[in-house]
Protein backbone atom coordinates (compact mmCIF):
# COMPACT_ATOMS: atom_id res chain seq x y z
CA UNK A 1 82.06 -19.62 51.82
CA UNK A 2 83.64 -16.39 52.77
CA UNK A 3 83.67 -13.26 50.16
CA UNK A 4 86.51 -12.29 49.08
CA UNK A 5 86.44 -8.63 50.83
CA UNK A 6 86.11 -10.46 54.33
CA UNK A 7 88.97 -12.63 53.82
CA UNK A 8 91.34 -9.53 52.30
CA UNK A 9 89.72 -7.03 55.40
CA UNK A 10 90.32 -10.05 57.70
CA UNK A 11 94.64 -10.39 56.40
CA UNK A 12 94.79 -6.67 56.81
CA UNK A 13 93.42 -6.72 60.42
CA UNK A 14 96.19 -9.39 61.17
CA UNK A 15 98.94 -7.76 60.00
CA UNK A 16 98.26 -5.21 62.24
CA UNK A 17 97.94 -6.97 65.16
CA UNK A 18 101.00 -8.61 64.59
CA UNK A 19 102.57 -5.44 63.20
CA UNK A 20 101.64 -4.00 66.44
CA UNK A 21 102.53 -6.70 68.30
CA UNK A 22 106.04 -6.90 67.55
CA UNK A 23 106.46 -2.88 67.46
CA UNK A 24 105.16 -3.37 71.59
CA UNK A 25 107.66 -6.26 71.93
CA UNK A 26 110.43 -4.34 70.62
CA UNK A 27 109.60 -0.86 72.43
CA UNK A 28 108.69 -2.86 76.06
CA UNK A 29 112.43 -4.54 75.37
CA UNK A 30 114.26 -1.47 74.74
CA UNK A 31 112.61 -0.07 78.10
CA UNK A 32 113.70 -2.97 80.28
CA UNK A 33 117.33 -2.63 78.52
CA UNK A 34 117.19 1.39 79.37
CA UNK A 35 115.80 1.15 82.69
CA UNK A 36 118.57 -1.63 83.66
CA UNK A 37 121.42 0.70 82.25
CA UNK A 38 118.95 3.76 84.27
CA UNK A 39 119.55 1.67 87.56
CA UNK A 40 123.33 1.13 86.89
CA UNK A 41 124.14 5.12 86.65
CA UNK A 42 121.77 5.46 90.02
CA UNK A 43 123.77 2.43 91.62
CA UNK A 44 127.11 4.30 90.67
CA UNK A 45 125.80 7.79 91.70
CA UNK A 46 124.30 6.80 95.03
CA UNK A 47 127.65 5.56 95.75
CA UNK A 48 129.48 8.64 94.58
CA UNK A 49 126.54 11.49 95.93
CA UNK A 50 124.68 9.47 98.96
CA UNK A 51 121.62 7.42 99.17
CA UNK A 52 119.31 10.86 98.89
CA UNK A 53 120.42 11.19 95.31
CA UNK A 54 117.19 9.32 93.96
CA UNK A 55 115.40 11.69 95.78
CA UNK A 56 116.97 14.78 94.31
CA UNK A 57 116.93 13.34 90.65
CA UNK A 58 113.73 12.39 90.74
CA UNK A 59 112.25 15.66 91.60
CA UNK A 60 114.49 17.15 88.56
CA UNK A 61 113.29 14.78 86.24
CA UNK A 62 109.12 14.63 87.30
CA UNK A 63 109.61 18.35 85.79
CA UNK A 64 112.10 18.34 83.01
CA UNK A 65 110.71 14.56 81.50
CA UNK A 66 107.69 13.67 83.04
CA UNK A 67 105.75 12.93 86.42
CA UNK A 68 106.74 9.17 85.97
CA UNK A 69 110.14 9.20 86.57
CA UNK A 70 109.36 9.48 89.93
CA UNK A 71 110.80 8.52 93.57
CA UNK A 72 109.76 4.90 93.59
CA UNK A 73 109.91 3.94 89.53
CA UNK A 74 113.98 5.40 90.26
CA UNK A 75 114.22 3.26 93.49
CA UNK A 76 112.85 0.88 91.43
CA UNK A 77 115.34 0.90 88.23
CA UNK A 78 118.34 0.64 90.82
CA UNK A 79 117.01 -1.76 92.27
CA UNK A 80 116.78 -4.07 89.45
CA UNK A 81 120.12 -3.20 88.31
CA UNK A 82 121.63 -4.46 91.79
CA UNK A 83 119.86 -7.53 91.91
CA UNK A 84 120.67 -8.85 88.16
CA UNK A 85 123.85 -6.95 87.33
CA UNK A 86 125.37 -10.59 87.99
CA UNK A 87 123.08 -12.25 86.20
CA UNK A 88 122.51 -12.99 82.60
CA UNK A 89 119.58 -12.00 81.54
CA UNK A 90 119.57 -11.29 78.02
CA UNK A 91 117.07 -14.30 77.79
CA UNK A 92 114.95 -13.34 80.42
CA UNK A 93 114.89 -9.72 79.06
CA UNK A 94 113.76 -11.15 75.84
CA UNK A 95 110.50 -13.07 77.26
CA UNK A 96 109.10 -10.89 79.82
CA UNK A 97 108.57 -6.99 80.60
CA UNK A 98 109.02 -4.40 82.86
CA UNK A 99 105.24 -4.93 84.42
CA UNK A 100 106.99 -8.54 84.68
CA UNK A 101 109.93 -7.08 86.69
CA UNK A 102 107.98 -4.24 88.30
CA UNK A 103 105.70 -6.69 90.18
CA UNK A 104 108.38 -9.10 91.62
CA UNK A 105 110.91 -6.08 92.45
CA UNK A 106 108.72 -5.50 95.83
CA UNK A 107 109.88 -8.92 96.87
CA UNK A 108 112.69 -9.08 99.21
CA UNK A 109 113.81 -11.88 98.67
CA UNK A 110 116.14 -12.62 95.76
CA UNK A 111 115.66 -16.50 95.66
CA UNK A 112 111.96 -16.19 96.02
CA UNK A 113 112.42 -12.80 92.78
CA UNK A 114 113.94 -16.28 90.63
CA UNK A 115 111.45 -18.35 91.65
CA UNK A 116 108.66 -16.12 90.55
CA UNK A 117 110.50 -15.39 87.10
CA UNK A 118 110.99 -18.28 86.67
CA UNK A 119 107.41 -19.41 86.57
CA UNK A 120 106.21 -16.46 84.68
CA UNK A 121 108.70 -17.55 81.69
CA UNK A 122 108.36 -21.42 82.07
CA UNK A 123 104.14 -20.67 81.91
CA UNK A 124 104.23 -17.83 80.02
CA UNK A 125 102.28 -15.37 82.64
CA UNK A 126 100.87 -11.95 81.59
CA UNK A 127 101.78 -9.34 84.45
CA UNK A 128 98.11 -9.82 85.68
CA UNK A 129 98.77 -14.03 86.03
CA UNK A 130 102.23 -12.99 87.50
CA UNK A 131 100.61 -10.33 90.13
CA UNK A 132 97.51 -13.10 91.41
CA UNK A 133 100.34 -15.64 91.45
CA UNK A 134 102.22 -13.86 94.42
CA UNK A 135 99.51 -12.88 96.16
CA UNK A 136 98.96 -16.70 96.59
CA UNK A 137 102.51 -16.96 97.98
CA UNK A 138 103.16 -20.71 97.02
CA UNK A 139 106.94 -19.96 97.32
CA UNK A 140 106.25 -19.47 100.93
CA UNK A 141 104.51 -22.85 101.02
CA UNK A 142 107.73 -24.40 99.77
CA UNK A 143 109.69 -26.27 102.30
CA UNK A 144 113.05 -25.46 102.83
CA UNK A 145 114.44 -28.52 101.46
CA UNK A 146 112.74 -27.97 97.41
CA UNK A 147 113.85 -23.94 98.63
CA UNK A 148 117.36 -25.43 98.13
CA UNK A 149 116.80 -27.50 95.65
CA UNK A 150 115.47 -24.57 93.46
CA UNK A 151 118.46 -22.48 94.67
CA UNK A 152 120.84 -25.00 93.90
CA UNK A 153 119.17 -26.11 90.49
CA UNK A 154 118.27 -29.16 91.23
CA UNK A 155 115.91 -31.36 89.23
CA UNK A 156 112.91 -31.70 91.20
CA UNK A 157 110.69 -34.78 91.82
CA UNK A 158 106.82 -35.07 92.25
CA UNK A 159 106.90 -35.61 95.98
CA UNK A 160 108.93 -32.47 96.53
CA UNK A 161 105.64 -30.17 95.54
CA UNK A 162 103.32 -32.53 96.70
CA UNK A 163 103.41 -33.74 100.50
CA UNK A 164 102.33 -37.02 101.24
CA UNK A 165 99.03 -37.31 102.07
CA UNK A 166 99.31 -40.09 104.66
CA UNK A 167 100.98 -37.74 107.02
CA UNK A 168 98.93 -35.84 109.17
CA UNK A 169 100.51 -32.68 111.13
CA UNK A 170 98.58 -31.45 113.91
């Protein structure tokens, strides 16, 4: 049987943890929101200024904010704004973070971008799951035909992920 200190020391410690939990949901949630609305006013002033305008902010903003507010975390932010302005992502947003989003943005590819968000919020990966993940490129394995079917929402079947076996390519 467990003393009565333990089990009050033991409620504490959890309500921390969740405590802190939801303080790092809510803060990594208001960063993706910022960051999206931070790519939207680079969008709209490369347009206006020229592409070299992430360049020039940037090197304002490593000295009056901070060093990480730099060239490629700005390239970054517009980035995501261009390819999910369209999109509605308030659900998305909700479920992952900006680690999520930082790791597929080098991607180039905005159906294979889905595809990997897709599987980070339908498994529930960490950043870490989502980074090994694309390093083991199964969208690339895909054949074109589930490509499509993923692209087009389709529902798909067992034998579109796994080939038959009885086939042999040379």
């Amino acid at each position: 049987m467990e003393d009565k200190y333990y089990i009050e020391l033991k409620e504490k410690a959890l309500k921390v943890e969740i405590f802190d939990k939801a303080r790092d949901y809510a803060k990594d949630k208001n960063k993706v929101n910022a960051y999206f609305e931070m790519g939207e006013l680079l969008f709209k002033a490369g347009r206006e200024y020229g592409k070299n305008i992430i360049n020039n902010y940037s090197e304002k903003l490593m000295i009056e904010v901070g060093k990480k507010y730099n060239y490629r975390t700005l390239y970054r932010m517009r980035k995501f704004y261009e390819l999910f302005s369209n999109e509605k992502l308030t659900t998305m947003w909700s479920k992952l973070s900006w680690s999520h989003y930082r790791e597929v943005l080098s991607l180039k590819n905005i159906n294979e971008i889905k595809f990997y968000l897709n599987e980070c919020e339908s498994k529930n990966l960490t950043q870490r799951q989502l980074h090994e993940l694309i390093k083991q490129k199964p969208y690339n394995r895909l054949s074109i035909e589930v490509k499509n079917k993923l692209i087009n929402k389709e529902q798909l079947k067992v034998n579109d992920l796994i080939p038959n076996p009885i086939i042999i390519i040379y």
